[in-house]
Protein backbone atom coordinates (compact mmCIF):
# COMPACT_ATOMS: atom_id res chain seq x y z
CA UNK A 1 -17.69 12.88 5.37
CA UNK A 2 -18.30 9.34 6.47
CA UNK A 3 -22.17 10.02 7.63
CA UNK A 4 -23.16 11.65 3.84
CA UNK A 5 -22.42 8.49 2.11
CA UNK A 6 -25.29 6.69 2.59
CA UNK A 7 -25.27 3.16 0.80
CA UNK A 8 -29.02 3.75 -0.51
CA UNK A 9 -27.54 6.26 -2.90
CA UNK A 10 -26.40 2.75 -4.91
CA UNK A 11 -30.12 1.14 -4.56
CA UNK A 12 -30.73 4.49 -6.23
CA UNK A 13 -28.83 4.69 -8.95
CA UNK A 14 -28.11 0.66 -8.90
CA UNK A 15 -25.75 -0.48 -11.54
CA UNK A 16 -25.60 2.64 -13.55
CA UNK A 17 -23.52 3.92 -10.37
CA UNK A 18 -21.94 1.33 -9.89
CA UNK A 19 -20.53 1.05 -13.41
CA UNK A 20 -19.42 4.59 -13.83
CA UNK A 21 -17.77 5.04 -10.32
CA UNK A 22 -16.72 1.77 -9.61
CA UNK A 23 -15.56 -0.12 -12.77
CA UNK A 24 -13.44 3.65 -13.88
CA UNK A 25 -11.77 4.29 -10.99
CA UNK A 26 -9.35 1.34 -10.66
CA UNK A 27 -8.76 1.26 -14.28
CA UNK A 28 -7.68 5.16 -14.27
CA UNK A 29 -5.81 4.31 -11.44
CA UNK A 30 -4.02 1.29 -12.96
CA UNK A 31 -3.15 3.48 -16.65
CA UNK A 32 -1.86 6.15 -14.40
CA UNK A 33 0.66 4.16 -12.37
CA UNK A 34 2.01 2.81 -15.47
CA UNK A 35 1.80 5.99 -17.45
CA UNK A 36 3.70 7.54 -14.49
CA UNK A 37 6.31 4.55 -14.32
CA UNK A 38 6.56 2.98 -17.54
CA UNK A 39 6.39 6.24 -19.63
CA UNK A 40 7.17 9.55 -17.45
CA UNK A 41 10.02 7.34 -15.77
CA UNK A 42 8.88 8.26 -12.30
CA UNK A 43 10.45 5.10 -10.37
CA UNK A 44 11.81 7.35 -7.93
CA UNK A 45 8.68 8.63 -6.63
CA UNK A 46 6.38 6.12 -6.93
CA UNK A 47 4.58 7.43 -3.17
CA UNK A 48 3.62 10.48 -5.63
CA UNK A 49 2.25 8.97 -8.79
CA UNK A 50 -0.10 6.58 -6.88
CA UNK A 51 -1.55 9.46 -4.70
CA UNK A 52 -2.05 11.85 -7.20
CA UNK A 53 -3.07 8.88 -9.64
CA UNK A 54 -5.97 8.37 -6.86
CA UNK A 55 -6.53 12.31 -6.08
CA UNK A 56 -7.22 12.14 -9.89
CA UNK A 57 -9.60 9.40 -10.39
CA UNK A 58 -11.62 9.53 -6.67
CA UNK A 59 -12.45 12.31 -4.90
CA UNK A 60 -9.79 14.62 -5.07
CA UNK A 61 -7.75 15.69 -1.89
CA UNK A 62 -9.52 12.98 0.77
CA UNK A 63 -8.14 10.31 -1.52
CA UNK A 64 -4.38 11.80 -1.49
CA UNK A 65 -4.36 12.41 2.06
CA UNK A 66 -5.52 8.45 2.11
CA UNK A 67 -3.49 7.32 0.01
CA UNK A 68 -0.35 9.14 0.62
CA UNK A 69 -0.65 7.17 4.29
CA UNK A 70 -0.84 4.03 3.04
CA UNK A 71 2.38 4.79 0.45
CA UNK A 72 4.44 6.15 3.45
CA UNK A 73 4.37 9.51 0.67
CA UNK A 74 6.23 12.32 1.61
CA UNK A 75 4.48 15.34 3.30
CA UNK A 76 5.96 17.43 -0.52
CA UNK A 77 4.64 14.96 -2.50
CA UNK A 78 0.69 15.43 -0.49
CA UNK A 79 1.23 18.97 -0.81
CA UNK A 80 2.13 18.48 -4.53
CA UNK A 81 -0.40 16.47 -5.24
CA UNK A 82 -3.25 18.36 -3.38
CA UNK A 83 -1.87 21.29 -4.95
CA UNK A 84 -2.43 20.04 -8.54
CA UNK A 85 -6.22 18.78 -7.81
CA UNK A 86 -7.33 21.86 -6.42
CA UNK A 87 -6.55 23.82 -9.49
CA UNK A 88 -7.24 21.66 -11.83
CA UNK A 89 -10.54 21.01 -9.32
CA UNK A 90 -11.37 24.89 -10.23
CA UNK A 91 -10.91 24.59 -13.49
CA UNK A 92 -12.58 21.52 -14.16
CA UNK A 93 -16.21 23.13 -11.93
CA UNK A 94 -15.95 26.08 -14.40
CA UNK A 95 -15.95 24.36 -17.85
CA UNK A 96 -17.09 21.24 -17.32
CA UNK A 97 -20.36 22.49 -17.30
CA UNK A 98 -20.19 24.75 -19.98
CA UNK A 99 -18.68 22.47 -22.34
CA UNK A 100 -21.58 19.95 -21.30
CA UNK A 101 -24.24 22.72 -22.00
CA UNK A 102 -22.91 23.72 -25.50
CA UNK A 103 -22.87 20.18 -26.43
CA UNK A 104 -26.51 19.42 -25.34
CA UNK A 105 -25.06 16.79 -23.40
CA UNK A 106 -28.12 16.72 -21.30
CA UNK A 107 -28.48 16.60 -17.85
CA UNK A 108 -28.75 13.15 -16.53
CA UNK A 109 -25.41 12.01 -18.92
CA UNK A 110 -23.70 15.26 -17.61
CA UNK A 111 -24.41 14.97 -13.96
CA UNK A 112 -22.77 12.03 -14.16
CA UNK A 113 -19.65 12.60 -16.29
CA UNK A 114 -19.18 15.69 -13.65
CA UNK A 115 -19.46 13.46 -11.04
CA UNK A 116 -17.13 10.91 -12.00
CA UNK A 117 -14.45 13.33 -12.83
CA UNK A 118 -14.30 16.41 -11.12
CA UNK A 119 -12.34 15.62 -7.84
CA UNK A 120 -13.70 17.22 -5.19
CA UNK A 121 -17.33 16.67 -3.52
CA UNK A 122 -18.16 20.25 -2.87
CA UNK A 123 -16.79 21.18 -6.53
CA UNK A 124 -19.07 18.37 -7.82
CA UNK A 125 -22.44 19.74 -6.46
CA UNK A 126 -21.62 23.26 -7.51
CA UNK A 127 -20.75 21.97 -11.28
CA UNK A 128 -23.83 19.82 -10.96
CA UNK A 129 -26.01 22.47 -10.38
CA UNK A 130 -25.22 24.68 -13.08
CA UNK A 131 -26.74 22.23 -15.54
CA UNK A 132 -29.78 22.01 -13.29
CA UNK A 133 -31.12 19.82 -10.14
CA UNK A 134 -31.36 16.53 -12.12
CA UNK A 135 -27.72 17.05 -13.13
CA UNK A 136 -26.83 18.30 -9.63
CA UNK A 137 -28.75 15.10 -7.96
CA UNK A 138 -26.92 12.82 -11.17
CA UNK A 139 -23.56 14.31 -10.25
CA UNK A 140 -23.83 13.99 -6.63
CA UNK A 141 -24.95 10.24 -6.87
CA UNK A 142 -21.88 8.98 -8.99
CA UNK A 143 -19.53 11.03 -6.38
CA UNK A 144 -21.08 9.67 -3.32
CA UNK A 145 -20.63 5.74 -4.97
CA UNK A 146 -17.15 6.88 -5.72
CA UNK A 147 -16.54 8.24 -2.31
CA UNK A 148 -17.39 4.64 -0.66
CA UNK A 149 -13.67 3.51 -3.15
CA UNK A 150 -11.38 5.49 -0.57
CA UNK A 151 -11.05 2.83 2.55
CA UNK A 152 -10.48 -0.29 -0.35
CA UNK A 153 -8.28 1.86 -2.39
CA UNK A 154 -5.90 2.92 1.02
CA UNK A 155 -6.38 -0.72 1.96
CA UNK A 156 -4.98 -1.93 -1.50
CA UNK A 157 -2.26 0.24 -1.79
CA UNK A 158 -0.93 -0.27 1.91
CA UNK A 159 -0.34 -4.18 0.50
CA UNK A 160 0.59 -3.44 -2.95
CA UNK A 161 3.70 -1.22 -1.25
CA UNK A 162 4.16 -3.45 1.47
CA UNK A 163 4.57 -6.48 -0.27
CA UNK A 164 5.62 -5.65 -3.77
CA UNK A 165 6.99 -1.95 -4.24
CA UNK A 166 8.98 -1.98 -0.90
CA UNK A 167 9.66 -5.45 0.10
CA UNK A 168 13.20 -6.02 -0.62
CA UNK A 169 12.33 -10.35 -1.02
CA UNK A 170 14.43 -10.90 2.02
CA UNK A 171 11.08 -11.18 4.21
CA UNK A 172 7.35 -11.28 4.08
CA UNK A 173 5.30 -8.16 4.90
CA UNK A 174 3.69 -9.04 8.12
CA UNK A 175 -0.19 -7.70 8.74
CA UNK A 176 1.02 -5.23 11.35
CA UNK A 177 2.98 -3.20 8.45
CA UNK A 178 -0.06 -3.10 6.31
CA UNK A 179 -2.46 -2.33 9.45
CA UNK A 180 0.78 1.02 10.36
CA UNK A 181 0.59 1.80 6.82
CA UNK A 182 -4.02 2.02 6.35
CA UNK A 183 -5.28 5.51 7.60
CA UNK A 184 -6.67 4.89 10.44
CA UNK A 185 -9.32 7.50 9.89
CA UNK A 186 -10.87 4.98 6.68
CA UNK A 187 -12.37 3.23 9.93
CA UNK A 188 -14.11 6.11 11.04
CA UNK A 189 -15.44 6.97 7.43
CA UNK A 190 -16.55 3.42 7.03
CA UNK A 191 -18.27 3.37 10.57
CA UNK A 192 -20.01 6.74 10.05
CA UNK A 193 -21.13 5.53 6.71
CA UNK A 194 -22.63 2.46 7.97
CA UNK A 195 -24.62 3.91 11.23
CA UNK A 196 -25.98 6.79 8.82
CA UNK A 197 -27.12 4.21 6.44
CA UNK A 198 -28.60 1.57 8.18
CA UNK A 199 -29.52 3.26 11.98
CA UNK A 200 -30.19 6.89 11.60
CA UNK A 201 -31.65 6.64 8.51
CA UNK A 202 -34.00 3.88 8.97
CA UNK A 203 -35.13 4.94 12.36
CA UNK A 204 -34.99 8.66 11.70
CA UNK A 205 -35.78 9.11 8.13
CA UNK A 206 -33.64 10.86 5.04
CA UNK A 207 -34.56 14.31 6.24
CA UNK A 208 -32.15 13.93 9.58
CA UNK A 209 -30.05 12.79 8.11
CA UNK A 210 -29.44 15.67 5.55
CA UNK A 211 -29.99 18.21 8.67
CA UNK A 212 -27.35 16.42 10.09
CA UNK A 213 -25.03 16.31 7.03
CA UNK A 214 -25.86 20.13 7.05
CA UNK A 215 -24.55 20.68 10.22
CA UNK A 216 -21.48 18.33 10.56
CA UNK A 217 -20.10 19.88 7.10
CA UNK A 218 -19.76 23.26 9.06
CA UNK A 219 -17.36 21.01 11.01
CA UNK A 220 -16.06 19.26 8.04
CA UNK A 221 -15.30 21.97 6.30
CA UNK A 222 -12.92 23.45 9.33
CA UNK A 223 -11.04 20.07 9.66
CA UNK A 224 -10.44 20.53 5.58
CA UNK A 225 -8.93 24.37 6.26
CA UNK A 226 -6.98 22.92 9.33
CA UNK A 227 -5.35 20.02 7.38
CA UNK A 228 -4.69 21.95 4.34
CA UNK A 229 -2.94 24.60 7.22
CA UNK A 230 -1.09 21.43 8.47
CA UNK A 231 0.59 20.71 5.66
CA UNK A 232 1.12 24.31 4.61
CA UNK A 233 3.19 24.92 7.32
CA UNK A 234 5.12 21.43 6.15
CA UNK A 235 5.26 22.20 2.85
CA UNK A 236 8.98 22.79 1.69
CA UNK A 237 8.48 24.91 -1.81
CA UNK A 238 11.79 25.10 -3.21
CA UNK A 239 11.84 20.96 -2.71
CA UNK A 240 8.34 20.96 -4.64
CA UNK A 241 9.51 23.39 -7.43
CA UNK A 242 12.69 20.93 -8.40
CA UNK A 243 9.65 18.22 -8.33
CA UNK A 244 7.68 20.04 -10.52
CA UNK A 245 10.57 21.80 -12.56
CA UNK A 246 10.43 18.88 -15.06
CA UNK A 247 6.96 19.04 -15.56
CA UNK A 248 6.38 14.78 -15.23
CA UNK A 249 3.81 15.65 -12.08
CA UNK A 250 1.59 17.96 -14.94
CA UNK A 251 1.69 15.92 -17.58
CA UNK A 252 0.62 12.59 -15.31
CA UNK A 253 -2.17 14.81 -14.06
CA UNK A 254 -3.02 15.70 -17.19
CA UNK A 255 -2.86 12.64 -19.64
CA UNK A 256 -4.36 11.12 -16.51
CA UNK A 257 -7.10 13.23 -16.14
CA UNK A 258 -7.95 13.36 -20.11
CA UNK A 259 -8.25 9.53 -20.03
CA UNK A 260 -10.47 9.47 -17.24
CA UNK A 261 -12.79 11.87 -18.76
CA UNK A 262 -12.75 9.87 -21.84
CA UNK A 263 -13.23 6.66 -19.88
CA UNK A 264 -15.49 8.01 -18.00
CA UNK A 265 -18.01 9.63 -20.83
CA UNK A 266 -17.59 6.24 -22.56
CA UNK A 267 -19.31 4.10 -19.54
CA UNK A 268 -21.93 7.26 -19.17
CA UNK A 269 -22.76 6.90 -22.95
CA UNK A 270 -23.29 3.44 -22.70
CA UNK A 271 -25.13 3.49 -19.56
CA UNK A 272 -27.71 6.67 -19.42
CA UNK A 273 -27.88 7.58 -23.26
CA UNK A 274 -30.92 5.05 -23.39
CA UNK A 275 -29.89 3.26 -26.63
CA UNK A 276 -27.83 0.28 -24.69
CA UNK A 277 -29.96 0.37 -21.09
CA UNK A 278 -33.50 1.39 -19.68
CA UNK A 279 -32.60 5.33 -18.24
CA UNK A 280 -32.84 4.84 -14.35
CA UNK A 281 -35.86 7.16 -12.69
CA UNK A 282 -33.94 9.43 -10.16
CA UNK A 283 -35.99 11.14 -7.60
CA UNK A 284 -34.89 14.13 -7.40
């Protein structure tokens, strides 16, 4: 996942990108955890809220699964959370694009509204491309800046839990509970990342790079069914039906999800509607 996120997809889209997958996400994240503390009364579970409160506002599962590490979540509270982004995921790729259409949203503001807010990369593209190939380029442009969040977001919840929600006050977190608590696989994402951006692409050009994005999601895509089989198999439902029995996990997705849309559409109206800012020229 690591090699497709290429750092001249934010040269492309500069600050427009920047502003509508960057400046969002930790806000979205920040209103959920209190939504899901303050309000819903979740203290008892706070592993859960702030991996489905980054599931919701990232990329989906790659962000639970990263963030659930760095909480020390339990394996039912992934599962939950996972759970609840791939169905709202589905949803969201169906209408999303419909609603855009018969609103005459446009293509360049929709792309990007779909890209910042429907969780998962694969679901992204396909919603993108209903609305057409500048809406599928737009959407998978925001998602790809978002993507690059997932290493500093683990990173800052491994010390926010370390030395705030789980330190006691009787000592200091040391470094090697924060380094036990980041997913080590962040490394890998950030180091794949970084030699597709500025070795492979330089040298080799763009198109190698997308043959060999092409063939390494075959691959990809069998680690996703694997994992998701992993935690199947270490998934405990009747412990996640009491979770959910209450509905709190819903309604956090849901309030959550409904302010990052709004959030969301608000930075991509300011940003591509061309009354505020110059519209950026995207190759497509």
């Amino acid at each position: 996942m690591g090699f497709s996120v290429l750092f001249s997809n934010i040269v492309n889209f500069g600050l427009y990108g920047i502003a509508i997958a960057w400046l969002v996400t930790p806000v979205v994240i920040i209103f959920m955890w209190y939504f899901g503390t303050r309000v819903l009364k979740m203290d008892n579970n706070k592993p859960f809220v702030i991996t489905i409160a980054s599931a919701t506002s990232v990329c989906g599962t790659s962000a639970a699964i990263a963030t659930a590490a760095a909480s020390n979540a339990k394996k039912n509270d992934l599962s939950l959370a996972v759970s609840i982004s791939i169905i709202f995921t589905i949803i969201m790729m169906v209408l999303e694009p419909v609603i855009i259409r018969a609103t005459g949203l446009g293509e360049l503001m929709g792309g990007a509204l779909i890209g910042g807010t429907v969780d998962s990369t694969g679901a992204v593209t396909v919603a993108g491309t209903a609305l057409g190939k500048l809406g599928q380029t737009t959407a998978v442009l925001v998602k790809s800046i978002q993507n690059i969040m997932i290493g500093f977001i683990a990173f800052a919840v491994a010390v926010f839990f370390t030395t705030r929600v789980e330190n006691d006050g009787k000592h200091k977190a040391s470094a090697s509970e924060i380094w036990t608590r980041l997913p080590k696989f962040i490394l890998g994402f950030f180091a794949a990342s970084l030699i597709a951006s500025f070795i492979v692409q330089p040298l080799l050009g763009k198109s190698v790079v997308g043959s060999v994005n092409k063939l390494l999601d075959q691959y990809k895509n069998w680690a996703f069914v694997l994992a998701f089989t992993s935690i199947g198999l270490s998934t405990n439902f009747r412990e996640i039906r009491e979770e959910i029995s209450g509905g709190k996990p819903l309604v956090l997705y849901v309030v959550g999800q409904i302010f990052n849309i709004v959030l969301t559409f608000a930075v991509v109206y300011i940003a591509l509607s061309g009354k505020y800012f110059p519209l950026p020229a995207i190759a497509l």
